[in-house]
N, C-alpha and C. Protein backbone atom coordinates (compact mmCIF):
# COMPACT_ATOMS: atom_id res chain seq x y z
N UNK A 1 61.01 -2.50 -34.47
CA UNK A 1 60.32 -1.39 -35.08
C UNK A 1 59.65 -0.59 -33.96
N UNK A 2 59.85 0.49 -34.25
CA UNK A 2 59.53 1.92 -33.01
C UNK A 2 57.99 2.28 -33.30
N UNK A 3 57.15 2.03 -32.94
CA UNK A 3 55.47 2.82 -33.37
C UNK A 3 55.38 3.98 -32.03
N UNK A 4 55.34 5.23 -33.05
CA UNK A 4 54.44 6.30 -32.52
C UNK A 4 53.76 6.14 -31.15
N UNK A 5 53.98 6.55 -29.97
CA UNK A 5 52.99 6.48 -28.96
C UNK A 5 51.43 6.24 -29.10
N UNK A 6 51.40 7.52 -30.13
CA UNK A 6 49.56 7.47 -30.50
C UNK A 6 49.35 6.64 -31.08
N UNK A 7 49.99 5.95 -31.84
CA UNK A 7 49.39 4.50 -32.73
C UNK A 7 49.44 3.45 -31.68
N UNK A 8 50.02 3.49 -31.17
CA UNK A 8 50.60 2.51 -29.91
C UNK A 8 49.29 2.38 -29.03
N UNK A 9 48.54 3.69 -28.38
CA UNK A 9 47.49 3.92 -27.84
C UNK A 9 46.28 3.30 -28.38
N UNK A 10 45.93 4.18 -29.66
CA UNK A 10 44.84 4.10 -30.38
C UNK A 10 44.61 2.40 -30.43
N UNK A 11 45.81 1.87 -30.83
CA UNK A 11 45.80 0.01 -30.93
C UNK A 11 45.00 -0.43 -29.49
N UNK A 12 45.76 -0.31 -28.85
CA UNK A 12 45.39 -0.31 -26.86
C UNK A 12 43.92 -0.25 -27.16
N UNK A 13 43.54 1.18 -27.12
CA UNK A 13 42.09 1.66 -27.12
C UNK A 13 41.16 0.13 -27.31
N UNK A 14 41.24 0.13 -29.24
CA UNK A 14 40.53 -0.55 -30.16
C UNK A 14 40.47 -1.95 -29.57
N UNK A 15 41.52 -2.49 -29.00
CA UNK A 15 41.59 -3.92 -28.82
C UNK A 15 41.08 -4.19 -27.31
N UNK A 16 40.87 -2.87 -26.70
CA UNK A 16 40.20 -3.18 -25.36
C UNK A 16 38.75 -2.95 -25.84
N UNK A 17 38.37 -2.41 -26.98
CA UNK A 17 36.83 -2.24 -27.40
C UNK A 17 36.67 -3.40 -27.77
N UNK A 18 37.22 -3.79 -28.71
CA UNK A 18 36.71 -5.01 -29.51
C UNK A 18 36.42 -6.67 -28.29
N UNK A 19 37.48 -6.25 -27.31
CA UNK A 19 37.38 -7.47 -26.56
C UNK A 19 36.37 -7.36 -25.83
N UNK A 20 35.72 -6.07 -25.64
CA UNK A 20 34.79 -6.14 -24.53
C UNK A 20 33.31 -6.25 -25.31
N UNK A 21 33.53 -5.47 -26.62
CA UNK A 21 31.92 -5.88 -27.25
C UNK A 21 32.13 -6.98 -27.36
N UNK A 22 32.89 -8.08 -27.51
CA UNK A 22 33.10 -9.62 -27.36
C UNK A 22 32.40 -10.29 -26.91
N UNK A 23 33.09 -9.76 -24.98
CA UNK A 23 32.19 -10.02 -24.24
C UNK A 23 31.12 -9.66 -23.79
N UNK A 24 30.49 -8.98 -24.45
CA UNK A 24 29.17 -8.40 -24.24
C UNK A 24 27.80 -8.62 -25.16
N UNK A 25 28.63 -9.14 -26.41
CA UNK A 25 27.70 -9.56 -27.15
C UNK A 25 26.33 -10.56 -26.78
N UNK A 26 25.36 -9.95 -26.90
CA UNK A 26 23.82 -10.49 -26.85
C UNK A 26 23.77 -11.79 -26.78
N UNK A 27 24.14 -12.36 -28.45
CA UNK A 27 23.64 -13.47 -28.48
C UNK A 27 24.90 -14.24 -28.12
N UNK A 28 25.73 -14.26 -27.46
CA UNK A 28 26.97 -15.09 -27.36
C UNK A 28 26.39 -16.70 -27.06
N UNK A 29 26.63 -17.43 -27.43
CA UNK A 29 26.48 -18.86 -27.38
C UNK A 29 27.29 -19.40 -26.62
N UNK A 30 27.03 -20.48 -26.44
CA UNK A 30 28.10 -21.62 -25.17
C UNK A 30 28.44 -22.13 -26.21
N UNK A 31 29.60 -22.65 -25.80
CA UNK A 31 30.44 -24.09 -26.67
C UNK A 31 30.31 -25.16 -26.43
N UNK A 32 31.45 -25.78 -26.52
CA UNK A 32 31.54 -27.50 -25.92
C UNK A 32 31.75 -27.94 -25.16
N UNK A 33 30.87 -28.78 -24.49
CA UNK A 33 31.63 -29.21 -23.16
C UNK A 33 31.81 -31.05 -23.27
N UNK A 34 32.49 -31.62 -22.37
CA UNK A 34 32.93 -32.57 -22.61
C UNK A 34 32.30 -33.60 -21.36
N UNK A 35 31.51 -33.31 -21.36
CA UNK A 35 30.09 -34.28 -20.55
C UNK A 35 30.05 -35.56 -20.13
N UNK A 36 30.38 -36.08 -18.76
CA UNK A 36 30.21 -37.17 -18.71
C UNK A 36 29.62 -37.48 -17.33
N UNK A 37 28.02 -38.57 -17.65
CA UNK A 37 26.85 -38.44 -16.52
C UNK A 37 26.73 -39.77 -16.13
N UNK A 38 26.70 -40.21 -14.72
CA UNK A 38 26.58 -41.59 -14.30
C UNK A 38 25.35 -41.65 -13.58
N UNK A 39 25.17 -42.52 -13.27
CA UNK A 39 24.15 -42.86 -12.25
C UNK A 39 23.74 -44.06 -11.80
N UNK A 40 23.03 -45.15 -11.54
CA UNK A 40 23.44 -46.49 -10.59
C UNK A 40 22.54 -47.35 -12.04
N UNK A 41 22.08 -46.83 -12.99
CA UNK A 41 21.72 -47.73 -14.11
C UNK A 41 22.42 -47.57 -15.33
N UNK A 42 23.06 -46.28 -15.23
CA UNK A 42 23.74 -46.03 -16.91
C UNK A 42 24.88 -44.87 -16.41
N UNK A 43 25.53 -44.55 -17.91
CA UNK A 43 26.21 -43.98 -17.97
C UNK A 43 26.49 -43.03 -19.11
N UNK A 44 26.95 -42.00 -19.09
CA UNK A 44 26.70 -41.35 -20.84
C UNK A 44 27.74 -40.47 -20.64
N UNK A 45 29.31 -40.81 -21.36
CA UNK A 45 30.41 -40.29 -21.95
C UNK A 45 30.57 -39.95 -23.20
N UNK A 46 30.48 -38.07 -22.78
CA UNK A 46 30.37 -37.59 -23.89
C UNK A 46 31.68 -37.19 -24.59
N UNK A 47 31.42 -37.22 -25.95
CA UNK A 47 32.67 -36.56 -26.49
C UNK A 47 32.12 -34.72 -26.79
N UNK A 48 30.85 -34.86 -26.84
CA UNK A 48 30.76 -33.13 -26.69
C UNK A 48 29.47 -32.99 -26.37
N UNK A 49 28.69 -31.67 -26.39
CA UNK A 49 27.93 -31.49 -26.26
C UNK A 49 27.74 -30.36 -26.55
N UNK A 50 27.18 -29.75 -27.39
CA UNK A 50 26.87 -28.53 -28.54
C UNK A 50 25.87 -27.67 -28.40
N UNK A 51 26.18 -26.53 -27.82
CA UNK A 51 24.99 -25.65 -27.88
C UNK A 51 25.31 -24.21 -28.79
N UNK A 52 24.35 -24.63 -29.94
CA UNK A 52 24.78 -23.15 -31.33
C UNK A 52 23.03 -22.44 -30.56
N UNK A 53 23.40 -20.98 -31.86
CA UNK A 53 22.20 -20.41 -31.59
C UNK A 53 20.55 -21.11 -31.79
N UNK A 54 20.99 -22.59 -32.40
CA UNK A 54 19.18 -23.11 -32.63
C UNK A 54 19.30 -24.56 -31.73
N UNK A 55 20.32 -24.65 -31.40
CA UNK A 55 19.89 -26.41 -30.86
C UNK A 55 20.99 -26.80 -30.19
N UNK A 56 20.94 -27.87 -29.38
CA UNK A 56 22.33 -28.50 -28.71
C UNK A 56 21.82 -29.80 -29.45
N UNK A 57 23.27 -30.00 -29.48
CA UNK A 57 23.75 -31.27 -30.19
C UNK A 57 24.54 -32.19 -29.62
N UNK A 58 24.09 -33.72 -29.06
CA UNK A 58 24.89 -34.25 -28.24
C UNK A 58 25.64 -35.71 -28.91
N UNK A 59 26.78 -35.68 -28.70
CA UNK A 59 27.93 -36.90 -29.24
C UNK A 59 27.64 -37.59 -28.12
N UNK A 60 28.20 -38.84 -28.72
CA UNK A 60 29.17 -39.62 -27.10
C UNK A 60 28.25 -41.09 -26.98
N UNK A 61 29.12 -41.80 -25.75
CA UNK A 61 28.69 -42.91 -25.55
C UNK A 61 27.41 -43.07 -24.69
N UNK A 62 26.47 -43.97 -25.22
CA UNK A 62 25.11 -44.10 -23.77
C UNK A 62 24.85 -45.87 -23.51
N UNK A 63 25.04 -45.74 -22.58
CA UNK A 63 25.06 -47.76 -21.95
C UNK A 63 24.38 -47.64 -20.51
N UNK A 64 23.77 -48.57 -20.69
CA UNK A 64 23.26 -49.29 -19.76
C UNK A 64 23.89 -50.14 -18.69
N UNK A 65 23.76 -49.94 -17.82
CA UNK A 65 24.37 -50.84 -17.08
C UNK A 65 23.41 -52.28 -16.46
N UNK A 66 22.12 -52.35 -16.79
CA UNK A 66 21.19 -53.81 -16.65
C UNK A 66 20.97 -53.75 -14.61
N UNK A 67 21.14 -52.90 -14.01
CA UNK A 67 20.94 -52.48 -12.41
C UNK A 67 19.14 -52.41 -12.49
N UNK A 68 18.74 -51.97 -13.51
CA UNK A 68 17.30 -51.74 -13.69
C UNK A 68 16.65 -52.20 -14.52
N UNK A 69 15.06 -53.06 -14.53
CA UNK A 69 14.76 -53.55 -15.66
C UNK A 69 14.24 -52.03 -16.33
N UNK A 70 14.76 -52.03 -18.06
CA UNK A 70 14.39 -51.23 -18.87
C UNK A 70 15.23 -50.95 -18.84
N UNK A 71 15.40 -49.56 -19.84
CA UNK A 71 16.96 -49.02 -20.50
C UNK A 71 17.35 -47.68 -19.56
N UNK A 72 18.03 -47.30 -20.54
CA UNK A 72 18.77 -45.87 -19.87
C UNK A 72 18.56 -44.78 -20.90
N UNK A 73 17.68 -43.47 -20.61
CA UNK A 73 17.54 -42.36 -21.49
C UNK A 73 18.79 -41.11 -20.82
N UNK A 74 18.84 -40.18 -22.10
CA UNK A 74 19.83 -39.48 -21.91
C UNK A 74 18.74 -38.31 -22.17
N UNK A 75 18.13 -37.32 -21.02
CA UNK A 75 17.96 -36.21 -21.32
C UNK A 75 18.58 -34.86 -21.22
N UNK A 76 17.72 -33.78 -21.81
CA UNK A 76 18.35 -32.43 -22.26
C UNK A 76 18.00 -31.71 -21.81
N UNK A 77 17.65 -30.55 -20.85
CA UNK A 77 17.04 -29.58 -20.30
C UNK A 77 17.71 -28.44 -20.40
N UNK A 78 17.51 -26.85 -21.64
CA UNK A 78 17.42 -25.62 -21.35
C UNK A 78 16.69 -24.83 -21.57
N UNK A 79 17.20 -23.98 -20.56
CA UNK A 79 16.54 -22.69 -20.10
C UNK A 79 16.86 -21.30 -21.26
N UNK A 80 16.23 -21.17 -21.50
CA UNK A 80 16.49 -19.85 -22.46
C UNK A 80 15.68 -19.00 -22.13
N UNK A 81 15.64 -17.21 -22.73
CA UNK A 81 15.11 -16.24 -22.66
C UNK A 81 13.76 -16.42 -23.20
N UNK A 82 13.33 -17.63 -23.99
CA UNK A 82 11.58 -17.47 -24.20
C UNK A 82 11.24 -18.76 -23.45
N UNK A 83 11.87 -19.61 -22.85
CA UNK A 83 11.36 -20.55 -21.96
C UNK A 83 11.96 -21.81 -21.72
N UNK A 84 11.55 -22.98 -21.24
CA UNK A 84 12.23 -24.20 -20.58
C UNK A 84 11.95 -25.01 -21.93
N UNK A 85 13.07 -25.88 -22.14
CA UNK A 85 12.86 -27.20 -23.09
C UNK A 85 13.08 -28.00 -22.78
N UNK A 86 12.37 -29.24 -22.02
CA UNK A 86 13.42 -30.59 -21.86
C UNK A 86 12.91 -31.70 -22.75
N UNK A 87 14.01 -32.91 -23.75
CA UNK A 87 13.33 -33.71 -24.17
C UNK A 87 14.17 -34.96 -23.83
N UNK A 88 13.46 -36.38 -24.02
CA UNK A 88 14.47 -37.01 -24.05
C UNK A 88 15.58 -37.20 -25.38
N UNK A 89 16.98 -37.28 -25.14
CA UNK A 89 16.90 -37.24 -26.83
C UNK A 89 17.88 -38.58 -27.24
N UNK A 90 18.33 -39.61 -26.66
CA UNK A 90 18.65 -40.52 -26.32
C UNK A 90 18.17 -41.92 -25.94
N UNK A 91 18.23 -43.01 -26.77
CA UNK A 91 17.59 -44.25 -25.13
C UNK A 91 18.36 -45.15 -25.38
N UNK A 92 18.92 -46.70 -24.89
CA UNK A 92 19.54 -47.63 -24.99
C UNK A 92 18.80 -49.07 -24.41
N UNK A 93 18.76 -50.01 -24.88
CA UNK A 93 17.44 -50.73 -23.67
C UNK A 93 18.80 -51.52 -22.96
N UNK A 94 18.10 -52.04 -21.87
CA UNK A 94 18.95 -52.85 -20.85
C UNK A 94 20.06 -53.34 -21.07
N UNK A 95 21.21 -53.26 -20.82
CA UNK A 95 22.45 -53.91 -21.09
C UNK A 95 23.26 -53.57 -21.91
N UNK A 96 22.02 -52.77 -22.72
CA UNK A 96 23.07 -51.88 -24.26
C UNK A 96 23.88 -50.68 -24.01
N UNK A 97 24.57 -50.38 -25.15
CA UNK A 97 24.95 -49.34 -25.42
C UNK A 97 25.36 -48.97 -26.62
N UNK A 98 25.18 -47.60 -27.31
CA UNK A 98 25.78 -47.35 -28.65
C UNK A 98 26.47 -45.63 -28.18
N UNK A 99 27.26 -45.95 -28.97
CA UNK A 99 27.89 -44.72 -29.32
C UNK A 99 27.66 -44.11 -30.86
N UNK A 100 27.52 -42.61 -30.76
CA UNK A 100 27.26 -41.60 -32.09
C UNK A 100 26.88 -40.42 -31.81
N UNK A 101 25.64 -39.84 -32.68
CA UNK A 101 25.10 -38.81 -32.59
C UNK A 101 23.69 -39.05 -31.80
N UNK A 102 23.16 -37.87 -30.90
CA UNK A 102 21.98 -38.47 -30.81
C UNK A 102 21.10 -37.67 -30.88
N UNK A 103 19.56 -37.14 -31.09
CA UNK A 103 18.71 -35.99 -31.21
C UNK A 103 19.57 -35.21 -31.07
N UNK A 104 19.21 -33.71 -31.61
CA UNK A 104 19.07 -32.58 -31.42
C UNK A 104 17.52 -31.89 -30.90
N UNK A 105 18.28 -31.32 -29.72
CA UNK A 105 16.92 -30.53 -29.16
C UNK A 105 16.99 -29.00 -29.93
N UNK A 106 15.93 -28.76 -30.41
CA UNK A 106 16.02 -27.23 -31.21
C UNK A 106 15.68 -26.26 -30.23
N UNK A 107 15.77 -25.14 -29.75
CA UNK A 107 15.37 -24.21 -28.79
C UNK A 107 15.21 -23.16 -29.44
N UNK A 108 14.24 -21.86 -28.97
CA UNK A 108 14.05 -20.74 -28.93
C UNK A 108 14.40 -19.58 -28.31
N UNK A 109 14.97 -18.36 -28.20
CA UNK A 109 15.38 -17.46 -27.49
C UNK A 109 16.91 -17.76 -27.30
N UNK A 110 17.61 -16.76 -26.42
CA UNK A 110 19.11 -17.01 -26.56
C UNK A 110 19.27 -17.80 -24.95
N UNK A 111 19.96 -19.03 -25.35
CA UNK A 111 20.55 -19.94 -24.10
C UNK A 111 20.96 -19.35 -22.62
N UNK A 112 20.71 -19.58 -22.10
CA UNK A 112 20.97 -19.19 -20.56
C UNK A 112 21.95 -20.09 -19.74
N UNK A 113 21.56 -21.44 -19.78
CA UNK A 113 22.08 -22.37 -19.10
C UNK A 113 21.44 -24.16 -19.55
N UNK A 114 21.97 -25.07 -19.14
CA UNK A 114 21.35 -26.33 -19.39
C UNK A 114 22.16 -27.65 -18.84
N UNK A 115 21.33 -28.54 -19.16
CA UNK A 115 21.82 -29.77 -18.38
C UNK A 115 21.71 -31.17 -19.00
N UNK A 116 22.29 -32.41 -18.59
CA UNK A 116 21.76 -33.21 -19.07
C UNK A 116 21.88 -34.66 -17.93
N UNK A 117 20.82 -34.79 -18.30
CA UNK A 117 20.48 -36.07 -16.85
C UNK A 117 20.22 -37.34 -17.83
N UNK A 118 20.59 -38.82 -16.82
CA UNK A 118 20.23 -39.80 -16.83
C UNK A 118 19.35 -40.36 -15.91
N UNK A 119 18.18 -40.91 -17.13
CA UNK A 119 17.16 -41.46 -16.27
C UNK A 119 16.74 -42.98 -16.71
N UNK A 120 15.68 -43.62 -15.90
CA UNK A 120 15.56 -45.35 -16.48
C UNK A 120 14.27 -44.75 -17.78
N UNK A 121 14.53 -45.42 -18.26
CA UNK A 121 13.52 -45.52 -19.39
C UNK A 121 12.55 -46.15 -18.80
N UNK A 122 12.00 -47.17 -17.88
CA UNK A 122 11.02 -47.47 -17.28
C UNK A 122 10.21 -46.29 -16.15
N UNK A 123 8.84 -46.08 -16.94
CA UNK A 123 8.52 -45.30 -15.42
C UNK A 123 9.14 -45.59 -14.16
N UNK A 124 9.00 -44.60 -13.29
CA UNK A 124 9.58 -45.14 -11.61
C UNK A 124 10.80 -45.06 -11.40
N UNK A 125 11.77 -45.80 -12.60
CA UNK A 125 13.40 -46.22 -12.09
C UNK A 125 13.86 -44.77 -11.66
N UNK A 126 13.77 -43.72 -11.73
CA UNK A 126 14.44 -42.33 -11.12
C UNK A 126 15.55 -41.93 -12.44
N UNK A 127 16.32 -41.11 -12.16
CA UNK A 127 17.42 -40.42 -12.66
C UNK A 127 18.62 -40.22 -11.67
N UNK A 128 19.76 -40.08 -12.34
CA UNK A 128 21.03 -39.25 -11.82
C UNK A 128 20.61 -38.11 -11.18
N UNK A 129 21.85 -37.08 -11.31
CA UNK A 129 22.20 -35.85 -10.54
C UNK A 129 22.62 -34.99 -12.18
N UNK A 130 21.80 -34.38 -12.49
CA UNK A 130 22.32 -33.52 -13.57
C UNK A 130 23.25 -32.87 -13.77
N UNK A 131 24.31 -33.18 -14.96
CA UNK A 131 25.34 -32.20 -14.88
C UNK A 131 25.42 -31.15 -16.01
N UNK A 132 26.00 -29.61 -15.74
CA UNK A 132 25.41 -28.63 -16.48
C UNK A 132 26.73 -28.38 -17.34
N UNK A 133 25.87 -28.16 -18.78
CA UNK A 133 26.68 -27.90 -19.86
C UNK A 133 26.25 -26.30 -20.34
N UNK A 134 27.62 -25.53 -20.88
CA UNK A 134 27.31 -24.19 -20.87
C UNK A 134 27.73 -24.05 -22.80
């Protein structure tokens, strides 16, 4: 089928508009990422990690590896346009591990960027190296 030059165009035009208010849209949100954080006491393999316009939402496995007395927390840290949130939203004690759902951190303003680190659940034991989920 033969279309008209100008229809041909006008299509062109529209679909280079539409893709670009796309990408330009304000509140655009991050998706899923597929997250997985180690560190010398735990480990946390994610099957996702969810950031909508009110909250990230994190799946996946969290274990302990028993390197440290006390457990292994899985925290959340973003940055958005009205300010910083970090909580823990995760814990496992020594040796454990479960897999599921775990907190949701709720946030304010539109997402910027974020992360999620492993740390000991005992004061002192330290944390990983954060890895960033968009």
């Amino acid at each position: 089928m033969h279309m008209p030059r100008l229809v041909t165009r006008a299509l062109t035009v529209a679909g280079v508009g539409l893709a670009a208010a796309a990408l330009a849209a304000p509140h655009a949100v991050a998706g899923t990422t597929h997250p997985n954080v180690s560190w010398y006491d735990g480990t946390f393999t994610g099957t996702s990690v969810v950031v909508n316009p009110t909250n990230v939402k994190s799946y996946g496995k969290l274990r302990d590896l028993a390197n440290l007395p006390g457990g292994t927390a899985l925290w959340v840290n973003i940055n958005t346009t009205t300010g910083n949130y970090n909580r823990e939203v995760g814990r496992v004690s020594s040796g454990g591990s479960r897999t599921g759902h775990w907190d949701q951190l709720p946030f304010g303003g539109r997402f910027l960027n974020g992360k999620i680190t492993l740390c000991s659940s005992t004061g002192g034991g330290g944390c990983g190296t954060p890895v960033s989920i968009r």
